[in-house]
Structures are given as structure tokens and as C-alpha cells.
PDB file of N, CA and C in Angstrom:
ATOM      1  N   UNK A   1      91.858  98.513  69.799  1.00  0.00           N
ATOM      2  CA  UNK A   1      92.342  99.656  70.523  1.00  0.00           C
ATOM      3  C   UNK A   1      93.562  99.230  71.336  1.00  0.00           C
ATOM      4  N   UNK A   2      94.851  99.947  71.198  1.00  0.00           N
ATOM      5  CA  UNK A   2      95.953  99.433  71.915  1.00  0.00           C
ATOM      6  C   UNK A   2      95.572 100.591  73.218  1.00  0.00           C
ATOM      7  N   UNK A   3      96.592  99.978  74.622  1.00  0.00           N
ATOM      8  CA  UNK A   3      96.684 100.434  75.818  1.00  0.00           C
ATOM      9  C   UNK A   3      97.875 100.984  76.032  1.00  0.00           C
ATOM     10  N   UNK A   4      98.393 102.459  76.095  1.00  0.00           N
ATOM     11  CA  UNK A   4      99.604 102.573  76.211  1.00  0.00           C
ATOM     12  C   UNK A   4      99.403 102.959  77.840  1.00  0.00           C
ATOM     13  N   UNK A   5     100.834 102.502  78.908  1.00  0.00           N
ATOM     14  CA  UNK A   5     100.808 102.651  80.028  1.00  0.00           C
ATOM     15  C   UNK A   5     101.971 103.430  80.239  1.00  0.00           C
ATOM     16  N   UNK A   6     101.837 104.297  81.011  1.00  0.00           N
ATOM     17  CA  UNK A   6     102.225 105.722  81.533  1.00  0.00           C
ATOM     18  C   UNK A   6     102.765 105.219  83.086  1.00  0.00           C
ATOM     19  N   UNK A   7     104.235 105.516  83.278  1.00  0.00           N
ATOM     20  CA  UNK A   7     104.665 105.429  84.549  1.00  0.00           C
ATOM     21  C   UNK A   7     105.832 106.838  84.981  1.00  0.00           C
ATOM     22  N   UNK A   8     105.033 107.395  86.023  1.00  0.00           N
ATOM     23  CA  UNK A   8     105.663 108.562  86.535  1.00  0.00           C
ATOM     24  C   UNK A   8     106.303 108.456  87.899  1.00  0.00           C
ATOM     25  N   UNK A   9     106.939 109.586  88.564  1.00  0.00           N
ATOM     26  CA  UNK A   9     107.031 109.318  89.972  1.00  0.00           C
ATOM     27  C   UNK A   9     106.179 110.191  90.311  1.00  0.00           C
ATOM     28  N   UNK A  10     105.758 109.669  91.675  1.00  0.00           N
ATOM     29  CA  UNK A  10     104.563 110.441  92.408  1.00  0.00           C
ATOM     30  C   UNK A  10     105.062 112.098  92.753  1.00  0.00           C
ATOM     31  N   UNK A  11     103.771 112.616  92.011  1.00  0.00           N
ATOM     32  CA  UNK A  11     104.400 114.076  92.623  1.00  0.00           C
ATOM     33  C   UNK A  11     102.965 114.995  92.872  1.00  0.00           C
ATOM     34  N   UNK A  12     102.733 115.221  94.002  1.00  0.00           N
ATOM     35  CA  UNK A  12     101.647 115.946  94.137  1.00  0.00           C
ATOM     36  C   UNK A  12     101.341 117.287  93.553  1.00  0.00           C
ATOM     37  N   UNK A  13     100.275 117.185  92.595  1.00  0.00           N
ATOM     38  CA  UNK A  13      99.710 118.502  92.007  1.00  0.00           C
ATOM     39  C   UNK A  13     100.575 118.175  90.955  1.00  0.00           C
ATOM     40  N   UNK A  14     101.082 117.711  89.787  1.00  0.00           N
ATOM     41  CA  UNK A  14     101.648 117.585  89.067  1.00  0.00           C
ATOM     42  C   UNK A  14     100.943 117.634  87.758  1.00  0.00           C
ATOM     43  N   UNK A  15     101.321 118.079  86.522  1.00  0.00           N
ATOM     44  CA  UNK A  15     100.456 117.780  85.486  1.00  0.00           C
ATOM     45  C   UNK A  15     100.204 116.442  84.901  1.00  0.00           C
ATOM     46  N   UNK A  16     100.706 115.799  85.255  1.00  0.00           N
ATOM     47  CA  UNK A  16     100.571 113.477  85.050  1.00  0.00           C
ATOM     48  C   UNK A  16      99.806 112.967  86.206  1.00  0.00           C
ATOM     49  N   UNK A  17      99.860 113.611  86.910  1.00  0.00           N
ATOM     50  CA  UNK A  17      98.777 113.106  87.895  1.00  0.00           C
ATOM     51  C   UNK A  17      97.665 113.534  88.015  1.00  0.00           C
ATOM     52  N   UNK A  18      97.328 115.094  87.230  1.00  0.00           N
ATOM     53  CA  UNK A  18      95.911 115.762  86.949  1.00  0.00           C
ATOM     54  C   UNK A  18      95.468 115.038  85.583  1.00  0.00           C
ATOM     55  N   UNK A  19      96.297 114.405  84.897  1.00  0.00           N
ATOM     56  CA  UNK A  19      95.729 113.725  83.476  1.00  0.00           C
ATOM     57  C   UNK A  19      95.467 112.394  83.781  1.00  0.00           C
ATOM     58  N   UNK A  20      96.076 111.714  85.201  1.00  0.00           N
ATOM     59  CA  UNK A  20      95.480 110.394  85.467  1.00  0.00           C
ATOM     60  C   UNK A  20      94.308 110.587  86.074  1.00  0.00           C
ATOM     61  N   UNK A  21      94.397 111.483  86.771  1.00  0.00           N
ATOM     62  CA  UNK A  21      93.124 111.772  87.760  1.00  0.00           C
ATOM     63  C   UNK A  21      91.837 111.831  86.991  1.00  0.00           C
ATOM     64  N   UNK A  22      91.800 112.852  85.505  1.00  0.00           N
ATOM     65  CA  UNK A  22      90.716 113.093  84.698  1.00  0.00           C
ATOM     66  C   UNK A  22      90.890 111.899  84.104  1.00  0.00           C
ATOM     67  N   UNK A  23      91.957 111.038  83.762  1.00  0.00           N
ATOM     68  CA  UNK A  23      91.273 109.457  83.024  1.00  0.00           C
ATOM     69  C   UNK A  23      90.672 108.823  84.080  1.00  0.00           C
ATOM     70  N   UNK A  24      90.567 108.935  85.345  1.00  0.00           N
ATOM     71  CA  UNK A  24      89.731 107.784  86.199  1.00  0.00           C
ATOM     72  C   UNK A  24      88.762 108.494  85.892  1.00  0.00           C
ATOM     73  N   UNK A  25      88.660 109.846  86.176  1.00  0.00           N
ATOM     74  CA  UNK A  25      87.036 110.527  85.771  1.00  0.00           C
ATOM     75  C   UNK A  25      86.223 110.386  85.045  1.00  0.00           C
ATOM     76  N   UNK A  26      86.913 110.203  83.733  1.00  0.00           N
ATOM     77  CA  UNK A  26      86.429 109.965  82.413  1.00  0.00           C
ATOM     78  C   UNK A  26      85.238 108.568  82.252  1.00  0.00           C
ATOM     79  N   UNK A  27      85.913 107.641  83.413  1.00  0.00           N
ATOM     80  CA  UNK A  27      85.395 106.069  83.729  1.00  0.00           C
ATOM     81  C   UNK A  27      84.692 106.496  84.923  1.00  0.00           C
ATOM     82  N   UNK A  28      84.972 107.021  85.598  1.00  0.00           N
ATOM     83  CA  UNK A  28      84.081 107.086  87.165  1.00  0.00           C
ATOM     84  C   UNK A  28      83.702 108.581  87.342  1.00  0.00           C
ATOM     85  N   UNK A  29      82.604 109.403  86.404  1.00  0.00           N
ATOM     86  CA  UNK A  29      82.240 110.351  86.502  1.00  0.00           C
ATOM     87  C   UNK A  29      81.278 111.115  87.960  1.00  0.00           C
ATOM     88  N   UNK A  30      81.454 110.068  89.039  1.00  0.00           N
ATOM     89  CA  UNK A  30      80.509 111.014  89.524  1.00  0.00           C
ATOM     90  C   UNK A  30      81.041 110.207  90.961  1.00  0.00           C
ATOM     91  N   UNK A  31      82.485 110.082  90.793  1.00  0.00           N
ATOM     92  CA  UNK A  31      83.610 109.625  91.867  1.00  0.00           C
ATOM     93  C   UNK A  31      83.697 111.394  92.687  1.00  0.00           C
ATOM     94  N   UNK A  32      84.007 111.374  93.873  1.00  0.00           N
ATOM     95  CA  UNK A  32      84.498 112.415  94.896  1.00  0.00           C
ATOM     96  C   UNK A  32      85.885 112.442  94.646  1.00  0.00           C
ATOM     97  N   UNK A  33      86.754 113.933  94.807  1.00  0.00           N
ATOM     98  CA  UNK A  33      88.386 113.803  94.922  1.00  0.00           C
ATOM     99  C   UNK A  33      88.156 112.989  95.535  1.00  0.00           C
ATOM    100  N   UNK A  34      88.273 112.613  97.020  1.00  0.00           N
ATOM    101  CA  UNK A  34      89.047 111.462  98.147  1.00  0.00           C
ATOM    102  C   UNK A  34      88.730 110.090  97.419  1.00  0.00           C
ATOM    103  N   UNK A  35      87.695 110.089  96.649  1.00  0.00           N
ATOM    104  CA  UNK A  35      87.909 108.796  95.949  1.00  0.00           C
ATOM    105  C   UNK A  35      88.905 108.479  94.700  1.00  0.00           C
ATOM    106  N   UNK A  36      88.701 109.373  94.320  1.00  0.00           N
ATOM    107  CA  UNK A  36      90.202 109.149  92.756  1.00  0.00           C
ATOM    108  C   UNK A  36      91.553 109.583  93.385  1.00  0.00           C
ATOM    109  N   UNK A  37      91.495 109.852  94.767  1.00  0.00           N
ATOM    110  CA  UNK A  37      93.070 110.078  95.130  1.00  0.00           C
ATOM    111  C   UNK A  37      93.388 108.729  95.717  1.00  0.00           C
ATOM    112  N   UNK A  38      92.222 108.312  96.748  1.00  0.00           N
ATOM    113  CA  UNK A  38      92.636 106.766  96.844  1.00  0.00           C
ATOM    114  C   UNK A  38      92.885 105.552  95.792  1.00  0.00           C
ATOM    115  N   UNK A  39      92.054 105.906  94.756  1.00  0.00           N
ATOM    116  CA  UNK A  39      92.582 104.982  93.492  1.00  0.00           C
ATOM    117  C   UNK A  39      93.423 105.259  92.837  1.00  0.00           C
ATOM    118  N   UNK A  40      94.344 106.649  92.768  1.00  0.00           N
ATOM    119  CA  UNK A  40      95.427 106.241  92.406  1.00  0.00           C
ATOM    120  C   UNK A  40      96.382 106.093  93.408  1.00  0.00           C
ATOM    121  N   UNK A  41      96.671 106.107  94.467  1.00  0.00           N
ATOM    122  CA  UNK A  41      97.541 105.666  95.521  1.00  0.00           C
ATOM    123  C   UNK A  41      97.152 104.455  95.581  1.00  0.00           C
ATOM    124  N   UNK A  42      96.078 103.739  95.678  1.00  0.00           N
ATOM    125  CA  UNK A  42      95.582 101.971  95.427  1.00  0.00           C
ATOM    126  C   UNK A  42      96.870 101.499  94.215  1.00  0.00           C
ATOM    127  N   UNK A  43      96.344 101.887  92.966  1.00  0.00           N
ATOM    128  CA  UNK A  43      97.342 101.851  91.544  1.00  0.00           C
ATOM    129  C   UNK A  43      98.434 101.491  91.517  1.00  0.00           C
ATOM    130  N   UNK A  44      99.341 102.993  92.563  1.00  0.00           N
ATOM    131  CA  UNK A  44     100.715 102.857  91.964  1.00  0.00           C
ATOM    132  C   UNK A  44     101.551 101.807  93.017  1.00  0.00           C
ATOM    133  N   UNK A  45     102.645 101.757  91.902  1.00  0.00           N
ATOM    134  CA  UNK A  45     103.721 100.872  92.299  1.00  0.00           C
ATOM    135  C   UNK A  45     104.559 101.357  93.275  1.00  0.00           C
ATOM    136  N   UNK A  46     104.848 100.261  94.697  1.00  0.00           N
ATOM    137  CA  UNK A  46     105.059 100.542  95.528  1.00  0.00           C
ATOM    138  C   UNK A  46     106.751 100.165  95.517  1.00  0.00           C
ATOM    139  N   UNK A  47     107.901 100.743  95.417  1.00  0.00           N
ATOM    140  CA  UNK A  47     108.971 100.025  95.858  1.00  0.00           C
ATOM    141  C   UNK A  47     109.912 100.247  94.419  1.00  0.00           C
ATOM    142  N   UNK A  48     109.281 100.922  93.189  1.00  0.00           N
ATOM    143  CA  UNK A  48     110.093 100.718  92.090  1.00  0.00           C
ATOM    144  C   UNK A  48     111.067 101.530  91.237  1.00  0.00           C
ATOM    145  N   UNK A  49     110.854 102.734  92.466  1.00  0.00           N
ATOM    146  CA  UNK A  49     112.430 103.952  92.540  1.00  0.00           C
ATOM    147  C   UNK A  49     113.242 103.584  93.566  1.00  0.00           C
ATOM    148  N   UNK A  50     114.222 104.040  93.049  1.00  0.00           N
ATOM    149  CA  UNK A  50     115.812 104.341  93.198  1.00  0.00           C
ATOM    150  C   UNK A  50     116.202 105.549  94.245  1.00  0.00           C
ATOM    151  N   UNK A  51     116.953 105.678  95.013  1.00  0.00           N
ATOM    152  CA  UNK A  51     117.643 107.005  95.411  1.00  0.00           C
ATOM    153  C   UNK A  51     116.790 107.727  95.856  1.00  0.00           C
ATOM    154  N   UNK A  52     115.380 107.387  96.651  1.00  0.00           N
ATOM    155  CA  UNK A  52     114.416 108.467  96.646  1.00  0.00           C
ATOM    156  C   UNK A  52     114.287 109.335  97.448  1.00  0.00           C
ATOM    157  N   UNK A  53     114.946 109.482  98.674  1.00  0.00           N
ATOM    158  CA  UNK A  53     115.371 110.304  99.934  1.00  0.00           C
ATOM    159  C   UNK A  53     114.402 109.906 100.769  1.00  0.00           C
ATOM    160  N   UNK A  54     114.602 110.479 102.108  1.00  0.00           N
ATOM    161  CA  UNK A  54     114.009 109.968 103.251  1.00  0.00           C
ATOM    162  C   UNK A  54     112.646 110.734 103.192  1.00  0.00           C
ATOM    163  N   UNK A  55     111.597 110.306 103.617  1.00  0.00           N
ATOM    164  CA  UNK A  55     109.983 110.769 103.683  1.00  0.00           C
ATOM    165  C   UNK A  55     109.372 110.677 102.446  1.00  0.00           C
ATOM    166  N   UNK A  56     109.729 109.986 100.933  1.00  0.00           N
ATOM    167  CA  UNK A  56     109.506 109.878  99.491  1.00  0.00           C
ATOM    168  C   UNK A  56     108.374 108.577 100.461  1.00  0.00           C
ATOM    169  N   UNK A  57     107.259 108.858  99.349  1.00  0.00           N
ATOM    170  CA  UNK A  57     106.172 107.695  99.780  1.00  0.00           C
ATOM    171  C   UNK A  57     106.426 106.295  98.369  1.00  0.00           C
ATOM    172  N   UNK A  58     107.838 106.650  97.647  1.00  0.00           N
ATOM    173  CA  UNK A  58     108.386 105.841  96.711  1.00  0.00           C
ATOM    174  C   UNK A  58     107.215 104.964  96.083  1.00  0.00           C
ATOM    175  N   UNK A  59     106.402 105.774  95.169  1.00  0.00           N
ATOM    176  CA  UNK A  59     105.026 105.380  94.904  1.00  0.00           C
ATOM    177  C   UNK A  59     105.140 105.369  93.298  1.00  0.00           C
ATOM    178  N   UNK A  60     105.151 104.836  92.498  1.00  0.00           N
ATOM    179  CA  UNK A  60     105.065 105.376  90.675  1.00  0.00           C
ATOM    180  C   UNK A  60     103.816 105.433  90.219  1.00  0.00           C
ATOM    181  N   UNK A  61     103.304 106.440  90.046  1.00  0.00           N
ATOM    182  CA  UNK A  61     101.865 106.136  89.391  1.00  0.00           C
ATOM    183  C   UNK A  61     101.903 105.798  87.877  1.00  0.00           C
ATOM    184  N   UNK A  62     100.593 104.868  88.050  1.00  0.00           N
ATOM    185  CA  UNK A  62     100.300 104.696  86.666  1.00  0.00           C
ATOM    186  C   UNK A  62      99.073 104.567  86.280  1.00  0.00           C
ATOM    187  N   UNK A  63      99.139 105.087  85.087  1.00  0.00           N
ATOM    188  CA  UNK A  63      97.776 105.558  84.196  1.00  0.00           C
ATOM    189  C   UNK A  63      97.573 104.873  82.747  1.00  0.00           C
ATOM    190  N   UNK A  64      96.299 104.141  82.694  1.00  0.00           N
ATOM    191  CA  UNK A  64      95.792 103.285  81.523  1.00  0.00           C
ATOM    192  C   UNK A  64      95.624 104.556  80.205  1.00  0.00           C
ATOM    193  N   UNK A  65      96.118 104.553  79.585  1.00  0.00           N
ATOM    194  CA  UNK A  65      96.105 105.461  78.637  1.00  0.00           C
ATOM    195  C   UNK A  65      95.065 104.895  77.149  1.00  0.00           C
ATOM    196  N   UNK A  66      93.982 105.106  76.850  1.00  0.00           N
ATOM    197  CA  UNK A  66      93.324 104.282  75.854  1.00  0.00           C
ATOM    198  C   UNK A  66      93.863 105.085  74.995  1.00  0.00           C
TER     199      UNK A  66
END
């Protein structure tokens, strides 16, 4: 089974972040929101945009894609 990895910029309520959210689910079915929002803010990459304006939490999420 290959792993394809998925890197977005953070955007709240977004449709890439409701499809990462249901892949942690998929593995941690009986996780609370406040817990799969902290694991993906745990996740993403901190520091790896560009130009992001002032108050950007400059976060990239990423999602294990099986």
C-alpha cells in the first residue's frame, strides 16, 4: 500500500481539512472534535509559507492519505 501525503494551507472549515479530519476518524473513531482539532494543529507544519500576512497561524496541514 503506497502513502500519498497531502499538504494544504490551514484554512478553517475548509473542504481538506474536513477530509483530514474524517481520515483521523476513520483511525480514531470514537475521538471528540477538540480532540481531532488538536491533532491536526499537533500535525501541521509550522513555519513553511511564504507571504502569509499578519495574524496567519502559518500552519500547513497534512494528511496521511492511504
Amino acid at each position: 500500500m503506497s502513502v500519498t501525503r497531502t499538504r494544504v494551507p490551514h484554512r478553517a472549515g475548509g473542504p481538506t481539512a474536513a477530509l483530514t479530519a474524517a481520515l483521523c476518524l476513520a483511525d480514531h473513531s470514537t475521538a471528540a472534535p477538540t480532540e481531532v482539532s488538536k491533532a491536526l494543529v499537533e500535525r501541521a507544519a509550522t513555519g513553511k509559507m511564504s507571504d502569509v500576512g499578519p495574524g496567519s497561524p502559518n500552519k500547513l496541514l497534512q494528511a496521511d492519505n492511504p
